[in-house]
Protein backbone atom coordinates (compact mmCIF):
# COMPACT_ATOMS: atom_id res chain seq x y z
CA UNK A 1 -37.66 -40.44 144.21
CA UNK A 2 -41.39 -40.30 143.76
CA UNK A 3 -43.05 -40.70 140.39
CA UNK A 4 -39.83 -40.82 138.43
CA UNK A 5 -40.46 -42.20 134.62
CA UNK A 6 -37.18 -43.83 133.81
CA UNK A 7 -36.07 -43.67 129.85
CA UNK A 8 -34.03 -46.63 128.33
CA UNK A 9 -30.67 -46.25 130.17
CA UNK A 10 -26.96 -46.73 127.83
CA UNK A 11 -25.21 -49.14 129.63
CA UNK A 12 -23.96 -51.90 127.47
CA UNK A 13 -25.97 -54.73 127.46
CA UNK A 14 -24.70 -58.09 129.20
CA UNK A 15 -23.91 -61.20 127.15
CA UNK A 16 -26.30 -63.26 127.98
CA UNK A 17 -23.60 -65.99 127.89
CA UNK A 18 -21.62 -64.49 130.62
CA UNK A 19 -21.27 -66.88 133.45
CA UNK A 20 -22.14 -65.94 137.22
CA UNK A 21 -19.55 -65.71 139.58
CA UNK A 22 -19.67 -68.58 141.96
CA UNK A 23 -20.47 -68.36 145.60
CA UNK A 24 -18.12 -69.74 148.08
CA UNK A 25 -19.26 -69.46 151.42
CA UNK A 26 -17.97 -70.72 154.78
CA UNK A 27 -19.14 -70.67 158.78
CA UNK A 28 -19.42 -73.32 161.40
CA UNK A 29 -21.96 -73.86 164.01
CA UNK A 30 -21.73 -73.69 167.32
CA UNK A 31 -23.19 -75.82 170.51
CA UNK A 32 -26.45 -73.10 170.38
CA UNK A 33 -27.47 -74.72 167.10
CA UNK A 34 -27.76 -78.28 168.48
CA UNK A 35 -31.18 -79.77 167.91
CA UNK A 36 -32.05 -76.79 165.32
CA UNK A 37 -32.77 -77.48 161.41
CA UNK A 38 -30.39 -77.40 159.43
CA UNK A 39 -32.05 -74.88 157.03
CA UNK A 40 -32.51 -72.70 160.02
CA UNK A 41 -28.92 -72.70 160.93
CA UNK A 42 -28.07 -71.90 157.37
CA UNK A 43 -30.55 -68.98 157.55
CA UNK A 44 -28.83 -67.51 160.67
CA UNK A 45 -25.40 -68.49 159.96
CA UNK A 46 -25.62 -66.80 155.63
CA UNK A 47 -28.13 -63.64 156.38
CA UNK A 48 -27.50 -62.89 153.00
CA UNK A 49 -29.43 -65.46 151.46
CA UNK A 50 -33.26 -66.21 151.74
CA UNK A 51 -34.25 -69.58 153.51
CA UNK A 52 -36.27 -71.23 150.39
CA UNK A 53 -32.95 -70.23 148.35
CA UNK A 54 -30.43 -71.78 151.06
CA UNK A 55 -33.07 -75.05 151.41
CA UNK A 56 -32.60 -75.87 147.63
CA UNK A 57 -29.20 -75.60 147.54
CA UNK A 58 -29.00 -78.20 150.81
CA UNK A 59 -31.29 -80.19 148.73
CA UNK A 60 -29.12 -80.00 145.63
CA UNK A 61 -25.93 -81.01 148.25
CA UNK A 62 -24.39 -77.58 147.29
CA UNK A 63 -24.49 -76.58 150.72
CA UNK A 64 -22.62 -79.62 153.00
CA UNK A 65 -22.53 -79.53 156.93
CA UNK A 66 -19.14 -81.62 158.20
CA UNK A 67 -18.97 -82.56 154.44
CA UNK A 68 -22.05 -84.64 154.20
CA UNK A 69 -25.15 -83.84 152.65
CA UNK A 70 -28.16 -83.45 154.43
CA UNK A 71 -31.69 -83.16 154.48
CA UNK A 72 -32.97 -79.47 154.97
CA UNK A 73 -35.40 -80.77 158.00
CA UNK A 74 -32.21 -83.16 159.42
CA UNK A 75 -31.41 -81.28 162.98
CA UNK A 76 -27.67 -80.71 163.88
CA UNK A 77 -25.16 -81.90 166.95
CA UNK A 78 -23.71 -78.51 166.99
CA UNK A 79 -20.48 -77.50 165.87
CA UNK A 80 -20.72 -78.53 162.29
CA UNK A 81 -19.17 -76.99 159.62
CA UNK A 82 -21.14 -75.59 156.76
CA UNK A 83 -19.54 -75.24 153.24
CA UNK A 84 -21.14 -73.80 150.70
CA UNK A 85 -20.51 -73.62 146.80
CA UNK A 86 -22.88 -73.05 144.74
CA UNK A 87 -23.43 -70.38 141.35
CA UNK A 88 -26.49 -67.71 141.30
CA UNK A 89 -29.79 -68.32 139.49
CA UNK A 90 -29.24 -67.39 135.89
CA UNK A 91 -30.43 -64.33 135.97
CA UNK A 92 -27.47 -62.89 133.94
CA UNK A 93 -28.67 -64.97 131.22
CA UNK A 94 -31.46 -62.76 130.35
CA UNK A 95 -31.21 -60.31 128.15
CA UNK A 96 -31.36 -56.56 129.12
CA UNK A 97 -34.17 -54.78 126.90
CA UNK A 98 -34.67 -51.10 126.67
CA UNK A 99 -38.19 -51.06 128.27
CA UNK A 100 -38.85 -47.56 130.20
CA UNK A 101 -39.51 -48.29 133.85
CA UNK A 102 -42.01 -45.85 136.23
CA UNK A 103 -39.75 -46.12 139.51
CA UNK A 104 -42.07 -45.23 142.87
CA UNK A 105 -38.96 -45.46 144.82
CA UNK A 106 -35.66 -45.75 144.53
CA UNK A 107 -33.49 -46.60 147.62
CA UNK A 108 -29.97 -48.05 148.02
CA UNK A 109 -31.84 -51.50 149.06
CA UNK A 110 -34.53 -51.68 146.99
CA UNK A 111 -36.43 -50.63 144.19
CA UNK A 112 -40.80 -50.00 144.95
CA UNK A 113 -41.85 -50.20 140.64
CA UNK A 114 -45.11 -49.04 139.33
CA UNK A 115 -45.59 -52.06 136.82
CA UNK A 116 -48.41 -51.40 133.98
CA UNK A 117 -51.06 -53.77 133.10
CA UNK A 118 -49.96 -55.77 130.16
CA UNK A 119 -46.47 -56.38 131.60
CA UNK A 120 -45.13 -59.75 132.52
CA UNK A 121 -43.18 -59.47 135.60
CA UNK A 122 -41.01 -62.90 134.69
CA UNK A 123 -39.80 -64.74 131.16
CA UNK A 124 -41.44 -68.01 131.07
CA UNK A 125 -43.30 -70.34 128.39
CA UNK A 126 -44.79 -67.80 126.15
CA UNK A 127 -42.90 -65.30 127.07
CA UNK A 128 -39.12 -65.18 126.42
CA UNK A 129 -38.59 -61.53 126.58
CA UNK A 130 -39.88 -58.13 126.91
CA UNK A 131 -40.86 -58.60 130.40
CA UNK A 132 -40.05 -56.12 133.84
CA UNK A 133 -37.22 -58.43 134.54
CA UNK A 134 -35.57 -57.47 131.04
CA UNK A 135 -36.28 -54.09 131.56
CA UNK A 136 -35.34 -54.40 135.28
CA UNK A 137 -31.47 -55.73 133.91
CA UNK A 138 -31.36 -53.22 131.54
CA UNK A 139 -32.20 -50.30 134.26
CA UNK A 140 -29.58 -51.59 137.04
CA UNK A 141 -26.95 -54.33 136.17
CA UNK A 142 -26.03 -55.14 139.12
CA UNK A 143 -29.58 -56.94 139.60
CA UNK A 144 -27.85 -60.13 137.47
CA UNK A 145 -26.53 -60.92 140.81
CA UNK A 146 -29.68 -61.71 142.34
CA UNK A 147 -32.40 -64.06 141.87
CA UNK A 148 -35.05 -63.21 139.42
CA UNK A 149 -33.40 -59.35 139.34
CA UNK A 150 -34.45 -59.10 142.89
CA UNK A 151 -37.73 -59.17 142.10
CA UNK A 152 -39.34 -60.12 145.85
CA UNK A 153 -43.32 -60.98 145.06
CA UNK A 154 -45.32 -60.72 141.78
CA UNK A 155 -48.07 -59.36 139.97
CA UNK A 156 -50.12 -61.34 137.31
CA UNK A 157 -49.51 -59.80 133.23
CA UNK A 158 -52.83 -58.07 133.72
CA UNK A 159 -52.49 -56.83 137.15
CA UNK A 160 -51.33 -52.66 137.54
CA UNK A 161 -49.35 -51.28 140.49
CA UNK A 162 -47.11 -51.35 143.14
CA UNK A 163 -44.05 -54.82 142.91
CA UNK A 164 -41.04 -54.77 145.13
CA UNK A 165 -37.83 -55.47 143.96
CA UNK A 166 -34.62 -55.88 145.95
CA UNK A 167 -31.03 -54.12 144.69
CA UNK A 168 -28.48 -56.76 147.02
CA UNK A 169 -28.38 -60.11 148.20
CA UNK A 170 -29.02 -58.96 151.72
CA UNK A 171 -32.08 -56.57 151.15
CA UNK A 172 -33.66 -59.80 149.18
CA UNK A 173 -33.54 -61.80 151.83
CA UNK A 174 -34.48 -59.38 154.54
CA UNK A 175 -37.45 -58.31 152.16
CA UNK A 176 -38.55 -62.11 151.34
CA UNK A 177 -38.28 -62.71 155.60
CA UNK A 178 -40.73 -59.55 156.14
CA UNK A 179 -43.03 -60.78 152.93
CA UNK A 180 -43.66 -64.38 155.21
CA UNK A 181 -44.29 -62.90 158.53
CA UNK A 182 -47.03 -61.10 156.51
CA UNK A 183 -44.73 -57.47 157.26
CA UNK A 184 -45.29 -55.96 154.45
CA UNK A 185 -48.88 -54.33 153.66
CA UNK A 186 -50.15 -54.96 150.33
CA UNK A 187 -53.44 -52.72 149.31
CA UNK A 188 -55.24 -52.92 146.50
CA UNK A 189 -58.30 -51.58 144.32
CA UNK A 190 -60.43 -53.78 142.37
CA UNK A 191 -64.29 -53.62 141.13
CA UNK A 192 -66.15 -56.51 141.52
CA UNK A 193 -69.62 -57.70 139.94
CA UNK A 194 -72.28 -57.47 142.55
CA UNK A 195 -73.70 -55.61 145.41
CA UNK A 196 -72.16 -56.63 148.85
CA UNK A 197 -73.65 -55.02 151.72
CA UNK A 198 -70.37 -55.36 153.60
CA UNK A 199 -66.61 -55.82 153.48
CA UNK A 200 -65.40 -58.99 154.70
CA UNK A 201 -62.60 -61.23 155.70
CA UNK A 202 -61.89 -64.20 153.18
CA UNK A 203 -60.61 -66.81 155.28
CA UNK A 204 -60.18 -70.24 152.46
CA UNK A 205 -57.02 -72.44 151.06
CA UNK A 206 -56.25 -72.21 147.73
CA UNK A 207 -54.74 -75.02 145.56
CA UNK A 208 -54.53 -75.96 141.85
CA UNK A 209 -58.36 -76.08 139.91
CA UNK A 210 -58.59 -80.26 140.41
CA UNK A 211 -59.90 -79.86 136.53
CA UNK A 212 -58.80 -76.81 135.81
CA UNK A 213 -54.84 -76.68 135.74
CA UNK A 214 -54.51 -73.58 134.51
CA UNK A 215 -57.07 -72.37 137.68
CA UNK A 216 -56.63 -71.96 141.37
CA UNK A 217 -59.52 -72.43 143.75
CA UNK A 218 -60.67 -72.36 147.06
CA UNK A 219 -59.63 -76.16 147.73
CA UNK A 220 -59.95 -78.52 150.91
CA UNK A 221 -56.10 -79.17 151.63
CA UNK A 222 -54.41 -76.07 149.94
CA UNK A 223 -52.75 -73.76 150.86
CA UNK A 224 -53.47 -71.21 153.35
CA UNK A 225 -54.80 -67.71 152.36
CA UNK A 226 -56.13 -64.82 153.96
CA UNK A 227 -57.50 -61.70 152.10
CA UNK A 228 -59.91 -58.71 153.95
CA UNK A 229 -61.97 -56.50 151.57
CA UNK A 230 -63.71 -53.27 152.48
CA UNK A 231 -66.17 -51.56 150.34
CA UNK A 232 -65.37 -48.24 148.60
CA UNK A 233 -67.91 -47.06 146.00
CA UNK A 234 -70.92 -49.02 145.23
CA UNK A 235 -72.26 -48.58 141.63
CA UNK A 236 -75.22 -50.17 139.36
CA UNK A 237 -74.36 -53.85 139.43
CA UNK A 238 -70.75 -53.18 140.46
CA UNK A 239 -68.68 -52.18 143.48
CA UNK A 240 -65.32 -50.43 144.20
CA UNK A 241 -63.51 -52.04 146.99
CA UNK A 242 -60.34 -52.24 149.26
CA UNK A 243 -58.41 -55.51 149.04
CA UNK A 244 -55.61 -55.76 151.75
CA UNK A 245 -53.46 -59.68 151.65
CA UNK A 246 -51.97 -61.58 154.69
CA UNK A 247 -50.74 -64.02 152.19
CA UNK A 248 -49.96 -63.83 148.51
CA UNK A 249 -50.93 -67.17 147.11
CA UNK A 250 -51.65 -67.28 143.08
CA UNK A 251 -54.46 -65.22 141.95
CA UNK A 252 -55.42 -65.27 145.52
CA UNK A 253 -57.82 -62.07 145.13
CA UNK A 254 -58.85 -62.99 141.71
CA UNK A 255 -59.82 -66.38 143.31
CA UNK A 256 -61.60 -65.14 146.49
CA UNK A 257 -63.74 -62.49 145.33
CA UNK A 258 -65.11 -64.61 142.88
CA UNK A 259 -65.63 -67.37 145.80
CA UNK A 260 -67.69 -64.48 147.46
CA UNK A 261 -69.41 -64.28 144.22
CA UNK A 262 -68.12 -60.97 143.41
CA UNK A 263 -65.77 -61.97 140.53
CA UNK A 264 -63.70 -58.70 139.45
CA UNK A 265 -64.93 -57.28 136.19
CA UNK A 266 -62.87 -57.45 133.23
CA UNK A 267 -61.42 -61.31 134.64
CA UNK A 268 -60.86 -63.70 131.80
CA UNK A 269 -60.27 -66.96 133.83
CA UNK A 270 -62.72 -66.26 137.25
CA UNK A 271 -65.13 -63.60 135.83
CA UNK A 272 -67.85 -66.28 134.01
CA UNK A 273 -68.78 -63.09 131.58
CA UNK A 274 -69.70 -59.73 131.86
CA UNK A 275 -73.44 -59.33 133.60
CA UNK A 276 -74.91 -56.03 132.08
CA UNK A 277 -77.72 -53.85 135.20
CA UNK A 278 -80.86 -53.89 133.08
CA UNK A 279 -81.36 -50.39 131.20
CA UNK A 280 -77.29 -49.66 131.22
CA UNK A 281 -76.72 -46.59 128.65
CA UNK A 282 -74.59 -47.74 125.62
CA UNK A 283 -71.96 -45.71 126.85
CA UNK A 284 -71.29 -47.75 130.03
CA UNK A 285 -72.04 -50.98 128.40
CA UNK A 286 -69.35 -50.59 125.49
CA UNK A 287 -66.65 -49.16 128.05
CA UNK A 288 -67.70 -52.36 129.91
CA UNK A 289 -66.64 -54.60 127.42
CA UNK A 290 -64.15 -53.08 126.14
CA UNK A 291 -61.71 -53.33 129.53
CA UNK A 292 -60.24 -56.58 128.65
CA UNK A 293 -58.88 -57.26 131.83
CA UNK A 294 -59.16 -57.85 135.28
CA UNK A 295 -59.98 -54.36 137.30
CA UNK A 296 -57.22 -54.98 139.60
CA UNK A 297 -54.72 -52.30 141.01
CA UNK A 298 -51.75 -52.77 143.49
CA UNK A 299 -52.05 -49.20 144.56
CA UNK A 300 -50.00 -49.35 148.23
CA UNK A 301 -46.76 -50.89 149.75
CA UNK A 302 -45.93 -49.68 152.84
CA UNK A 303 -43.56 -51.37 155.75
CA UNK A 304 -40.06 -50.18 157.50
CA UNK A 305 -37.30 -50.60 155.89
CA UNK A 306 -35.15 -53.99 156.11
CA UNK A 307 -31.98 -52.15 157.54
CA UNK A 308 -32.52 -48.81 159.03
CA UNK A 309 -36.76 -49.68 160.36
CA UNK A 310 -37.71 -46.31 158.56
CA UNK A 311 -41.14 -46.11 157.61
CA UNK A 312 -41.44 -47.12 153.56
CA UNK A 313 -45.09 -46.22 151.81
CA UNK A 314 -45.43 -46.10 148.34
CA UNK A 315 -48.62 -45.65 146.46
CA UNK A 316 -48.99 -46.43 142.42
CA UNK A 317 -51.50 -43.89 140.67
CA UNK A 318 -54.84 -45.46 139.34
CA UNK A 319 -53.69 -46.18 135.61
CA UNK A 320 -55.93 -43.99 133.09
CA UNK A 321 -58.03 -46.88 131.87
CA UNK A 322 -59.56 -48.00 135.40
CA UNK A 323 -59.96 -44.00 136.18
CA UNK A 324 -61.73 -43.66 132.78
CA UNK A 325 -64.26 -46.77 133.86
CA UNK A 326 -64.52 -45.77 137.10
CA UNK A 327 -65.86 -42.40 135.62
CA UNK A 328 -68.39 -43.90 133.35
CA UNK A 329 -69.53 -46.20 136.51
CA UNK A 330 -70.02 -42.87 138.35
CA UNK A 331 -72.08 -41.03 135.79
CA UNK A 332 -74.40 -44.13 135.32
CA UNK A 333 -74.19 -44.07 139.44
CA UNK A 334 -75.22 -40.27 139.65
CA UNK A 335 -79.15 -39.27 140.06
């Protein structure tokens, strides 16, 4: 269902006492596996859980092979038998708040949200509640089964747009799978500070700030990231471009455009302040300072569906305050 605004649903909200319901699972190996990792036989063997999840419970020795604990990387004879018994992420513990939801898409897999700017997608220091995952719990209880309410990649509190979230244990790890071989297309809008005089592919690692630890960076030795921008709408002193991701590291397009020097306006953390075009009207230059945060919209997901390899595209409208600044940088724009 396209553009549906969900109210506040009146299911009874979950104790967030109540204790998950413990996962027993069991399969053996067979002489195909021999020589393979043991997190990859895991993978093949319980479809139904994502790898990272299955490697942490191997880690944790929640997940035996033969009855002995082993290193995720260890490779296996073949033949082993793999027991596992472990309980679900606490999601459950949260508490379900009545927090209207704008739902893209709804299908029986997955969920394609339109998150606002503002929202925290995750409780975390700071933030106990009144976050999408509270609202998410509150919308569809049967997302306490799953990790983080399904959710399957974020968006930073300030950040508008399109976030994925997965209804089952098997579309979450078939969504997570198609998230690391870079499946699913992930489009964006942002407006930068500057001029370019071309789009560009971003090509540089990012790691923790080595000062900075609230930062990322571009950093020798992190981790690789890959974004492509394409330009849209050029303006006085600003520009309207096209971000598409390979990889979705932590504030990875915040963090590359403003290693391009093209920092996106509005960016508290990577903008270094707001840099006026001499002889800006007082109109522009007060709706300029007055968008508090970074000009950054998830507008498209789009890749085929886990199960049935359907075509999914879903496209989040631009939210009224970056179409309101996008208008003043127009009229400023216009001879």
């Amino acid at each position: 269902m396209n553009g549906l605004e969900t109210s506040p649903a009146d299911d009874d909200e979950h104790d967030e006492h109540d204790e998950p319901t413990p996962i027993v699972r069991e399969a053996r190996a067979d002489d195909t596996h021999a020589g393979l990792r043991a997190d990859l036989v895991a993978a093949q063997l319980f479809p139904e859980f994502s790898r990272s999840r299955l490697s942490e419970w191997i880690k944790d020795g929640r997940l035996t092979f033969d009855g002995r604990a082993l290193r995720p990387r260890a490779a296996l004879r073949g033949n082993e038998r793999l027991h596992l018994e472990a309980t679900p992420e606490a999601a459950v513990r949260l508490t379900p708040q009545p927090i209207a939801l704008s739902i893209l898409l709804a299908d029986p897999a997955f969920y394609i949200v339109d998150k606002p700017a503002g929202l925290v997608v995750h409780p975390g220091a700071g933030n106990p509640d009144g976050t999408l995952v509270n609202a998410l719990l509150h919308h569809d209880a049967a997302l306490t089964a799953l990790p983080r309410a399904g959710i399957v990649h974020r968006l930073d509190k300030d950040t508008s747009g399109c976030l994925l979230v997965a209804r089952t244990l098997p579309a979450h790890a078939a969504l997570v799978a198609l998230l690391a071989e870079r499946a699913i297309h992930r489009q964006y809008e942002a407006i930068v500070q500057g001029e370019p005089v071309a789009g560009a592919c971003i090509d540089a690692p990012i790691g923790r700030h080595p000062t900075d630890r609230l930062r990322m960076a571009v950093v020798e030795g992190g981790r690789p990231a890959c974004s492509h921008f394409r330009l849209r709408e050029r303006y006085r002193g600003f520009t309207r471009v096209e971000v598409t991701l390979e990889t979705g590291r932590t504030h990875q397009i915040r963090v590359h455009m403003a290693h391009q020097r093209l920092p996106l306006l509005g960016d508290p953390l990577y903008g270094h302040g707001l840099r006026l075009p001499r002889g800006v009207s007082a109109a522009l230059a007060e709706g300029l300072r007055s968008f508090r945060r970074q000009a950054l919209h998830a507008e498209q997901l789009a890749f085929e569906h886990p199960f049935s390899g359907a075509p999914v595209m879903a496209q989040a409208p631009r939210p009224a305050d970056l179409e309101d600044l996008i208008a003043l940088l127009r009229n400023e724009a216009a001879p």
